[in-house]
Protein backbone atom coordinates (compact mmCIF):
# COMPACT_ATOMS: atom_id res chain seq x y z
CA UNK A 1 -4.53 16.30 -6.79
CA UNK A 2 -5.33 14.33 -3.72
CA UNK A 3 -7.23 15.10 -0.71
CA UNK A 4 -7.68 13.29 2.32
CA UNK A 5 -10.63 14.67 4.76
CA UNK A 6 -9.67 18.67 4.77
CA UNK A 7 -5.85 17.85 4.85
CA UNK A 8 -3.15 19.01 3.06
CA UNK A 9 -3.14 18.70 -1.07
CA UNK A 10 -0.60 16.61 -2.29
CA UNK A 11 0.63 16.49 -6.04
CA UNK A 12 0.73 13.36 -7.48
CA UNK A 13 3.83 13.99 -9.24
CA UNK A 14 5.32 14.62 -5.97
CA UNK A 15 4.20 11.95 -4.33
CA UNK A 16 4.86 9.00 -7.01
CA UNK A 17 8.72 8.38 -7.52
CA UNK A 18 8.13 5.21 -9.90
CA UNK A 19 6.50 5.36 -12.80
CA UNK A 20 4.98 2.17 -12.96
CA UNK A 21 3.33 3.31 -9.78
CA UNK A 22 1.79 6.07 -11.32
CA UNK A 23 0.39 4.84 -14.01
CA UNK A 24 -1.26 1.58 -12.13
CA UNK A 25 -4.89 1.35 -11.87
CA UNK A 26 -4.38 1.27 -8.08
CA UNK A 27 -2.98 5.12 -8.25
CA UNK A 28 -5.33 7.08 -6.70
CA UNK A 29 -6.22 4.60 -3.56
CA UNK A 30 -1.88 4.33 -3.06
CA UNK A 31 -1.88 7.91 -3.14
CA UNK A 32 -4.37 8.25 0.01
CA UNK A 33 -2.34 5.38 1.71
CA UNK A 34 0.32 7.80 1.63
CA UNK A 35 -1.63 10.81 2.26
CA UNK A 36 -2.82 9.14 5.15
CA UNK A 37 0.12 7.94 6.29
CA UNK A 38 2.32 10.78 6.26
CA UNK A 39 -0.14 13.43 7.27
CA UNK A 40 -2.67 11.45 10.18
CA UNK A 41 0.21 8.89 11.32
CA UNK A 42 2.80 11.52 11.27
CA UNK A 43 5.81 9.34 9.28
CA UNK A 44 8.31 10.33 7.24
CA UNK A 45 7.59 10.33 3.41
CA UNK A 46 10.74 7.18 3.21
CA UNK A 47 8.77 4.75 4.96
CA UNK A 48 4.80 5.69 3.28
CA UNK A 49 6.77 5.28 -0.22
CA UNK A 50 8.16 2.20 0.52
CA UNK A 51 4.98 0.92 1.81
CA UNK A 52 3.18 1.79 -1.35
CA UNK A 53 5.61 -0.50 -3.30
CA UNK A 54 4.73 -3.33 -1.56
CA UNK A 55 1.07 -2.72 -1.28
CA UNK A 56 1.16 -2.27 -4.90
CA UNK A 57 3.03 -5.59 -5.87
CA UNK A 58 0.08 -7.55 -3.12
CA UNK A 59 -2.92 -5.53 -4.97
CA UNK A 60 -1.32 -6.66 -8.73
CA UNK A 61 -0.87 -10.10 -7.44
CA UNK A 62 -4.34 -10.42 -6.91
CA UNK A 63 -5.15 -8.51 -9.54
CA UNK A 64 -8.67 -7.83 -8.52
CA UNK A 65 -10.73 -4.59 -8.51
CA UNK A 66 -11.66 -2.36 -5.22
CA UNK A 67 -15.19 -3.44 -5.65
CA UNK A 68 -13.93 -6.76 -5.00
CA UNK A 69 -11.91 -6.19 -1.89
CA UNK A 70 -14.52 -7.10 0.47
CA UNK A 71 -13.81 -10.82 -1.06
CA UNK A 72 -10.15 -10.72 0.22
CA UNK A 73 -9.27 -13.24 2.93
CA UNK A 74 -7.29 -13.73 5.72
CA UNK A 75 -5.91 -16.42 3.58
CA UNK A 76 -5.17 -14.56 0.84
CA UNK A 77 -3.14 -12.20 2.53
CA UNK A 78 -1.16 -15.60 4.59
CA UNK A 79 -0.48 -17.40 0.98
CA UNK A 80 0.96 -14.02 -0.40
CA UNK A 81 3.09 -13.59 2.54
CA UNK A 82 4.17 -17.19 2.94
CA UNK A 83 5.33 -17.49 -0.35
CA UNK A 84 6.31 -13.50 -0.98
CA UNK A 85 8.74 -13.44 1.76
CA UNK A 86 9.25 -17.26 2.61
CA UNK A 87 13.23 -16.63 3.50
CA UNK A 88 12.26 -14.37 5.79
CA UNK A 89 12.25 -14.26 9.65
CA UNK A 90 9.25 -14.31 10.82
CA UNK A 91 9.27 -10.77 12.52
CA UNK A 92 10.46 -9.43 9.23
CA UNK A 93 6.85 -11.47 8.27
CA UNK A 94 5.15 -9.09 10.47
CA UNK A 95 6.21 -6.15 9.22
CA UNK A 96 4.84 -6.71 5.82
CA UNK A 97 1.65 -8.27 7.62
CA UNK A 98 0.65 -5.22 9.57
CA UNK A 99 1.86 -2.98 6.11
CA UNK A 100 -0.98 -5.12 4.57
CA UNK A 101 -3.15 -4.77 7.74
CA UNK A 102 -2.97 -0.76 8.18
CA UNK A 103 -3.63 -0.66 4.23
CA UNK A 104 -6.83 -2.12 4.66
């Protein structure tokens, strides 16, 4: 189980609905992303899920470790985006930029 600061306990069999999710070396950080997100920000467990999906598919397209995060650059998020979502509006951009933002 998951804990995040004194909050509720979430299962991680309730809270992964993929199981290539569950079984990817970023599990346990995703599951706090959601934690955090449904519990401190208050959203419904729909939008924290689909969030996790596509912080998942940034995180394996680096493919780096979290001891390594501190190296990620502005940059590196743009080029995913850019080419990630490159038919999309811009605003649609956003959305996946501030995702990317509030996961950090």
């Amino acid at each position: 189980m998951t804990q995040l600061k004194g909050k509720k306990e979430y299962k991680k069999q309730t809270i992964y609905k993929n199981s290539s999710l569950q079984e990817s070396k970023y599990a346990d950080i995703l599951s706090e992303f959601f934690a955090y997100s449904v519990e401190l920000k208050r959203m419904a467990e729909i939008s924290p899920e689909a969030e996790k999906q596509h912080a998942l598919k940034f995180l394996n397209s680096l493919n780096c470790t979290s001891n390594a995060w501190s190296k990620i650059s502005a940059n590196d998020i743009w080029d995913y985006v850019r080419v990630e979502f490159q038919g999309l509006k811009t605003s649609s951009m956003g959305r996946y930029v501030t995702l990317l933002r509030n996961f950090f």
